[in-house]
Protein backbone atom coordinates (compact mmCIF):
# COMPACT_ATOMS: atom_id res chain seq x y z
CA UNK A 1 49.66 7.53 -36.43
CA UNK A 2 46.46 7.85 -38.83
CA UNK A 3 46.58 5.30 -41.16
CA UNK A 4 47.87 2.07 -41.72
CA UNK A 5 48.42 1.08 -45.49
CA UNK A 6 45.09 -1.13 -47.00
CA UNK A 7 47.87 -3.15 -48.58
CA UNK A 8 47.90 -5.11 -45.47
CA UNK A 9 45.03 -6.30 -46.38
CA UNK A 10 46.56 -9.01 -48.41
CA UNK A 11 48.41 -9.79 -45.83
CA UNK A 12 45.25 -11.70 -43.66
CA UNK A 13 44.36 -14.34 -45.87
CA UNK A 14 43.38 -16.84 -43.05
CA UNK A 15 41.58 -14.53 -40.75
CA UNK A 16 39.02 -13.56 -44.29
CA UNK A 17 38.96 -17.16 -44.94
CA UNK A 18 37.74 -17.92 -41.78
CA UNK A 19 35.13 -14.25 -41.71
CA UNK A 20 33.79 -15.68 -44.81
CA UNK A 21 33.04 -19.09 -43.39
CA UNK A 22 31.37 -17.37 -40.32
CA UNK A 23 28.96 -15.37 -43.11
CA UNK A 24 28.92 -18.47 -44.64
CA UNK A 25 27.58 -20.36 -41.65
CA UNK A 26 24.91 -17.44 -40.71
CA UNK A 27 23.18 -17.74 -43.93
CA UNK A 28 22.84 -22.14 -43.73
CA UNK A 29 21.70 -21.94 -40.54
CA UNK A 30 21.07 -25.59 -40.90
CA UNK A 31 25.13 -25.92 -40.82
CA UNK A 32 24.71 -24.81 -37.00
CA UNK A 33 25.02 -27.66 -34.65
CA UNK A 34 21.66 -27.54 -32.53
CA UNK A 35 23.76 -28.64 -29.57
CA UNK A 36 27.75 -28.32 -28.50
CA UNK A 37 29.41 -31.85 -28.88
CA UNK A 38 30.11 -33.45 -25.57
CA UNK A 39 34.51 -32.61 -26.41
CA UNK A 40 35.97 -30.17 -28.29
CA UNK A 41 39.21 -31.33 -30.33
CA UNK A 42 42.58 -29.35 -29.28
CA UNK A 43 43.50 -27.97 -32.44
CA UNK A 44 47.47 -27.40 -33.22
CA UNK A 45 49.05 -25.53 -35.92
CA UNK A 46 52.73 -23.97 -36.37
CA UNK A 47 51.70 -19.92 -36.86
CA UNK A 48 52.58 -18.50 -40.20
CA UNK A 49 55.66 -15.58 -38.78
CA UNK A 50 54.09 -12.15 -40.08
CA UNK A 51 55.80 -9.97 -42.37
CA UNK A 52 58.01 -7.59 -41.11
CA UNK A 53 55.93 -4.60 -42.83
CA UNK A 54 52.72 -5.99 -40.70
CA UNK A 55 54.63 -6.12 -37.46
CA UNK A 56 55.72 -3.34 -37.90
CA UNK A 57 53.12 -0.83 -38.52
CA UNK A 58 51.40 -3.36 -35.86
CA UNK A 59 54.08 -1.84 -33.06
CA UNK A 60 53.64 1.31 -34.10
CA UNK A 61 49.93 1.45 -33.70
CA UNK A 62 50.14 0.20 -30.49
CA UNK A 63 52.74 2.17 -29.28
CA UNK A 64 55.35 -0.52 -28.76
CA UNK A 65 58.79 0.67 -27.34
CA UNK A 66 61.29 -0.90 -30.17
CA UNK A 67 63.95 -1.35 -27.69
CA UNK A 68 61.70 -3.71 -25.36
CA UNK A 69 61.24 -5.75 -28.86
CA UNK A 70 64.66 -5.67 -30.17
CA UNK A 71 64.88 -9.68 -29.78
CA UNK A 72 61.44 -10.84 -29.17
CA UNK A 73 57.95 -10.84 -30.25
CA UNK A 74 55.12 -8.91 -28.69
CA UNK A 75 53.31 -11.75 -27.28
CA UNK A 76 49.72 -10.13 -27.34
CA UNK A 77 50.09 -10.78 -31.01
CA UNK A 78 49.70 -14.23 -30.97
CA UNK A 79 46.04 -13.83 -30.07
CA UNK A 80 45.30 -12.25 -33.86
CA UNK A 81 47.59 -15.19 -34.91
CA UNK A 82 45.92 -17.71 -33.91
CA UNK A 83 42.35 -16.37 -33.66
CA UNK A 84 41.64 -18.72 -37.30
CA UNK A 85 42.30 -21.66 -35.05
CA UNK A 86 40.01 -19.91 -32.17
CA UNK A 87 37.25 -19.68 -35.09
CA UNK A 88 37.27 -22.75 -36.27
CA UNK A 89 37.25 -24.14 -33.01
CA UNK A 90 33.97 -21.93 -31.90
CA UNK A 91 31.94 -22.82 -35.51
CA UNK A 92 31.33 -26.56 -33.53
CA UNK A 93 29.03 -24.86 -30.75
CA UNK A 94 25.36 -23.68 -31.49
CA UNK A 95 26.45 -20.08 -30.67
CA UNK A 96 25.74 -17.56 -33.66
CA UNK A 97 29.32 -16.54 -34.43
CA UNK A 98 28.34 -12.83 -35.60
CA UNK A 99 26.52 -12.10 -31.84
CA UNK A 100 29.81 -12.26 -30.31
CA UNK A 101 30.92 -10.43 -27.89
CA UNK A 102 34.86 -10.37 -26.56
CA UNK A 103 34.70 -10.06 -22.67
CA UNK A 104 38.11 -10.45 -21.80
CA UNK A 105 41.36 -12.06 -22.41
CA UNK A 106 44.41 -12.78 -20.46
CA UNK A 107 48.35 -13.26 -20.91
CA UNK A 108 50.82 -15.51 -18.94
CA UNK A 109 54.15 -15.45 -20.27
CA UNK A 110 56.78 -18.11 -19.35
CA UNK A 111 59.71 -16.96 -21.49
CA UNK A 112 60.35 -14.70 -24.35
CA UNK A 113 59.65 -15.27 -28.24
CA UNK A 114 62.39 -14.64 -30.01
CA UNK A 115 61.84 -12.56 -33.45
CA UNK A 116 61.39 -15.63 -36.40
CA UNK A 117 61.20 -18.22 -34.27
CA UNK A 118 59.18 -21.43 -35.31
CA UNK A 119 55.91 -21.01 -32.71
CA UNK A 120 53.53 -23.91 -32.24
CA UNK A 121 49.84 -23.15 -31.06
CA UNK A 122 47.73 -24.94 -29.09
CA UNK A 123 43.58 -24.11 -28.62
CA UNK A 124 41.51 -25.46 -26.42
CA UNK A 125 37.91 -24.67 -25.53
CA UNK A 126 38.39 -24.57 -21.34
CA UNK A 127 34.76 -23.89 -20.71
CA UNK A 128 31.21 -23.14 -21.34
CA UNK A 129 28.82 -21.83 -18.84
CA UNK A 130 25.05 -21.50 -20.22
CA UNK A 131 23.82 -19.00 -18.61
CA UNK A 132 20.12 -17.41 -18.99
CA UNK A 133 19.90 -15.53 -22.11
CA UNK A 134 23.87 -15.79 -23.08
CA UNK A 135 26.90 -18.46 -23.05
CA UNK A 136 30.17 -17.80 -21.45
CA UNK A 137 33.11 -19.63 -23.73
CA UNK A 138 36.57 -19.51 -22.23
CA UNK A 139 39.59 -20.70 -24.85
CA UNK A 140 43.42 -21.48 -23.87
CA UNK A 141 45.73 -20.60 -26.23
CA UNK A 142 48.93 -22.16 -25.45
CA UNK A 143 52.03 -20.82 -27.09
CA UNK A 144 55.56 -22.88 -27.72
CA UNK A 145 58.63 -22.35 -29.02
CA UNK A 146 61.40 -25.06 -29.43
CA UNK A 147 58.77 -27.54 -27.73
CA UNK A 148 58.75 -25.44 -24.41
CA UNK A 149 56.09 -23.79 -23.04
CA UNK A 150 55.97 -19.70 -23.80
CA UNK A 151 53.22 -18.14 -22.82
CA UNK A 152 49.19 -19.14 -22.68
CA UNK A 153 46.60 -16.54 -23.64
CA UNK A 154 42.95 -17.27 -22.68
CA UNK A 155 40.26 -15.30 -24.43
CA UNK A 156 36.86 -14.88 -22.62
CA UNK A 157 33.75 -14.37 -25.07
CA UNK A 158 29.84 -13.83 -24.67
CA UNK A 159 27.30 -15.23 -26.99
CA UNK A 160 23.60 -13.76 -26.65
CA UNK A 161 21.23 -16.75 -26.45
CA UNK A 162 18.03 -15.26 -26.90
CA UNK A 163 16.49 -10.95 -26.57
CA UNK A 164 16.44 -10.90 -22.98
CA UNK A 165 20.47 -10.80 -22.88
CA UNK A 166 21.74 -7.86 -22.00
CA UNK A 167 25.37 -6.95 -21.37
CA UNK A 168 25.41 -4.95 -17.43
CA UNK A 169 28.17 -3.16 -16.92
CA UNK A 170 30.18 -3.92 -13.71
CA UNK A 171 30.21 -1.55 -10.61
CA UNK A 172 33.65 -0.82 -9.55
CA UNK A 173 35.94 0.90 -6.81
CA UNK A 174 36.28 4.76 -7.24
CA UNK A 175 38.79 5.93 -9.12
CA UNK A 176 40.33 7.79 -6.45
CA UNK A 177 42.05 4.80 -5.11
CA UNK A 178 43.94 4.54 -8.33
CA UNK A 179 46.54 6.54 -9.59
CA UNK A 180 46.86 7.14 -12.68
CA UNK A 181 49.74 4.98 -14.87
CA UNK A 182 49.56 7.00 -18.24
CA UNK A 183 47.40 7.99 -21.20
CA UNK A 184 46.65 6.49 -24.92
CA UNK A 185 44.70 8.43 -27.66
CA UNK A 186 41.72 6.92 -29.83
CA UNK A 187 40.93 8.39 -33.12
CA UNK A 188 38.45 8.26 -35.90
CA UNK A 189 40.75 5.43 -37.86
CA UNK A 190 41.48 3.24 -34.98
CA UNK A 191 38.70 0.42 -35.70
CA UNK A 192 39.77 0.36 -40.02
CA UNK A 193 43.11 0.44 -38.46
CA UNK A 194 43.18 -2.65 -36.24
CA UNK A 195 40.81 -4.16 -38.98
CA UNK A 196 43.93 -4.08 -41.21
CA UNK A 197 46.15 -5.26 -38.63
CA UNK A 198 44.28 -7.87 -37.02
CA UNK A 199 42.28 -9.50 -40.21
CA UNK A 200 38.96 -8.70 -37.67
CA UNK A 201 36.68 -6.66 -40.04
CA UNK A 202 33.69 -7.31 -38.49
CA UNK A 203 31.97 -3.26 -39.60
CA UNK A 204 30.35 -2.21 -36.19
CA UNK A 205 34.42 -1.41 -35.73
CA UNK A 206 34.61 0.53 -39.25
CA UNK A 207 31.81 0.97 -40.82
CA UNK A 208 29.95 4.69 -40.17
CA UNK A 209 26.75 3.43 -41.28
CA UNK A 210 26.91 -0.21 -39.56
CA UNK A 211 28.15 1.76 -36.58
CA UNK A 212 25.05 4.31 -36.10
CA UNK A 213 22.87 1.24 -36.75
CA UNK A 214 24.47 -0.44 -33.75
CA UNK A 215 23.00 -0.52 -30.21
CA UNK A 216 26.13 1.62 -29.24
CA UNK A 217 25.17 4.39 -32.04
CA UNK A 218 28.81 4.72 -33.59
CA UNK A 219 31.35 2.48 -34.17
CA UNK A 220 33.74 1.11 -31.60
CA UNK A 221 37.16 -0.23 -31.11
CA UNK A 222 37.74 -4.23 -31.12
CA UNK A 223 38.05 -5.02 -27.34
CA UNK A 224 41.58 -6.62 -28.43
CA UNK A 225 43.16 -3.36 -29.96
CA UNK A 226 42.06 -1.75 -26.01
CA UNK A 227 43.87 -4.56 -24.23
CA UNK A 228 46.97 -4.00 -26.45
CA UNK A 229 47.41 -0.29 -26.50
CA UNK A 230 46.70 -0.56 -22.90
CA UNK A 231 49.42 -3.18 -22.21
CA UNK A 232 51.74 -0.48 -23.95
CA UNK A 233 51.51 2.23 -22.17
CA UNK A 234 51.33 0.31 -18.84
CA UNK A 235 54.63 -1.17 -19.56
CA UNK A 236 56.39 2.07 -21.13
CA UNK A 237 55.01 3.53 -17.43
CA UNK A 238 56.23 1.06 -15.01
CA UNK A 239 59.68 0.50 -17.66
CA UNK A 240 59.16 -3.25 -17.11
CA UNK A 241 58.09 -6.13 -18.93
CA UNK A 242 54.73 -7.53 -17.27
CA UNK A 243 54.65 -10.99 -17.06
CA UNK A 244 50.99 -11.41 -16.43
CA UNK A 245 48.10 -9.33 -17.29
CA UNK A 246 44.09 -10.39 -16.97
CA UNK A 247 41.22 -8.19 -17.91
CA UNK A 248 37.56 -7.94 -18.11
CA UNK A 249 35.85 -5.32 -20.67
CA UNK A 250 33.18 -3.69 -18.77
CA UNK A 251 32.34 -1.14 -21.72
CA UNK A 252 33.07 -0.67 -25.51
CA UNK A 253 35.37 2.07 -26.95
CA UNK A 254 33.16 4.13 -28.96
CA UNK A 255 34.95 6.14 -31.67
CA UNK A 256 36.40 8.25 -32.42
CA UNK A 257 36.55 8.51 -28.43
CA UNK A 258 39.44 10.79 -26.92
CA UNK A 259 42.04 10.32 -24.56
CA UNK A 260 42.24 7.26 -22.57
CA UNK A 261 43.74 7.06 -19.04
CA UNK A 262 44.90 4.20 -17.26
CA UNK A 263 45.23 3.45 -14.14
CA UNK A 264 46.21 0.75 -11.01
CA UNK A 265 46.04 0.52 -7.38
CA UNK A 266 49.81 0.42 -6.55
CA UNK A 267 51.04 -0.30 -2.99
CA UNK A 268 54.26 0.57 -1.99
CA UNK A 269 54.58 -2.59 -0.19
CA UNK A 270 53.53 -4.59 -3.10
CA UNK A 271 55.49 -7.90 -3.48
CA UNK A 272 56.74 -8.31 -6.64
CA UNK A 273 54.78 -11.47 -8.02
CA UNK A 274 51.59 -9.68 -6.46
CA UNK A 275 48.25 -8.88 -8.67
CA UNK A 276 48.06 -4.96 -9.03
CA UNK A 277 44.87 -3.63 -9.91
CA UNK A 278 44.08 -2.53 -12.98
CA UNK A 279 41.92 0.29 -14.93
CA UNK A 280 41.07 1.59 -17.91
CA UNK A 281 38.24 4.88 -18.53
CA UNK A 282 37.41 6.90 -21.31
CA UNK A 283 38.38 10.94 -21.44
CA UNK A 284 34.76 11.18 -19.52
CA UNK A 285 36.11 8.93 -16.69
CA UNK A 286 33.68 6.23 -17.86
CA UNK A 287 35.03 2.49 -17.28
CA UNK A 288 35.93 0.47 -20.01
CA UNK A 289 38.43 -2.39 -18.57
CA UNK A 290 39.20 -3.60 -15.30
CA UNK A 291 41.32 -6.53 -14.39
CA UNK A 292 45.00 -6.54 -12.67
CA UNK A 293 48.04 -7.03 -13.78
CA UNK A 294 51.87 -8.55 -12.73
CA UNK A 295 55.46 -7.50 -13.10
């Protein structure tokens, strides 16, 4: 696939709304809290369905296999879905909204979505650590369908509190105690692609110019479209719907990278419900994910 139609562009009304209040926000700094409010309100909102030209040029870049969606939703999708509410939610800390940084995310699914079925969402901010130089803000997205309980997404994100923050990247095992699960391609249109897709146009993912600028030196690919393409291929691999997957992002995607190859740290022995480690490097065997996954 090259490239998805702009036309989808109409199609993200909310998440611009919201980009534009974030712009919005970072030119009155004086609109910026000056410290987070002692509770944060659970926001809840029935999700607008997407159209069926958006979901499906959004399976197709991510490599979906139709027949595993033939009667329900691909729940990683809810996270672009409801990442307005996530917004809104975040624009009542201190945190500069344009510094962030997505460290990881996580799915737990209950039951399947069926295809146009009413879904409620639920956010929640679960925590804040302060940290030196940074803040640590977990959020619980909690999915339902006919008033039962789906599946709950958590996203994981980083907010640089002063210079001194720096992202380190995280040491982990050698790859040789991983096989490898399959492979996923990046190319040159992958971050205007998910743009489209997701609503997320933040330009470090598009943008050449924005990109060289950058402290990475090119663009790279929202840490969101790497969990899903991943999540793809890992299930067209094993030929088995996951039903829980948790990941940290130890390195962006720069673009228009190369061949991807993931990996996980399969014992024969394994128990069904048991966590399976989980890889992801670049085509120069450089890490980009770790986490661990269930089947």
């Amino acid at each position: 696939m090259e490239r998805v139609p702009v036309r989808l562009l109409f199609e993200q009304g909310p998440m611009l709304k919201s980009f534009a209040g974030v712009i919005g926000r970072e030119i009155l700094p004086f609109s910026i809290a000056r410290k987070n409010p002692d509770r944060f309100p659970v926001l809840e909102a029935e999700l607008a369905t997407p159209s069926e030209r958006l979901l499906s040029h959004y399976m197709e870049w991510a490599g979906c296999d139709k027949g595993r969606y033939s009667t329900r939703v691909p729940t990683h999708i809810f996270f672009q879905l409801a990442m307005p509410m996530c917004i809104k939610q975040l624009s009542l800390t201190r945190y500069r909204l344009s510094k962030v940084i997505n460290q990881g995310c996580r799915i737990k699914i209950s039951r399947p979505i069926p295809w146009e079925a009413p879904v409620v969402a639920k956010v929640s901010l679960s925590s804040i650590k302060e940290l030196p130089g940074k803040a640590r803000v977990t959020q619980t997205i909690a999915i339902y369908c006919d008033d039962e309980l789906s599946a709950e997404l958590q996203v994981e994100t980083l907010f640089p509190t002063s210079v001194a923050s720096k992202r380190r990247s995280q040491k982990a095992e050698p790859s040789k105690a991983f096989s490898v699960i399959g492979h996923w391609q990046s190319n040159q249109y992958d971050g205007r692609n998910f743009a489209l897709l997701s609503g997320d146009f933040n330009p470090i993912h598009w943008s050449r110019w924005v990109g060289k600028l950058s402290p990475f030196g090119t663009r790279v690919l929202h840490g969101m479209g790497t969990f899903i393409r991943s999540v793809e291929v890992l299930q067209n691999n094993i030929q088995t719907n996951i039903s829980e997957i948790d990941v940290r992002f130890t390195a962006p995607l720069r673009l228009p990278g190369g061949v991807n190859t993931l990996l996980h740290q399969l014992d024969a022995n394994a128990k069904w419900l048991q966590d399976i480690p989980l890889r992801l490097e670049d085509e120069n065997g450089r890490l980009l994910m770790t986490g661990h996954y269930r089947r």
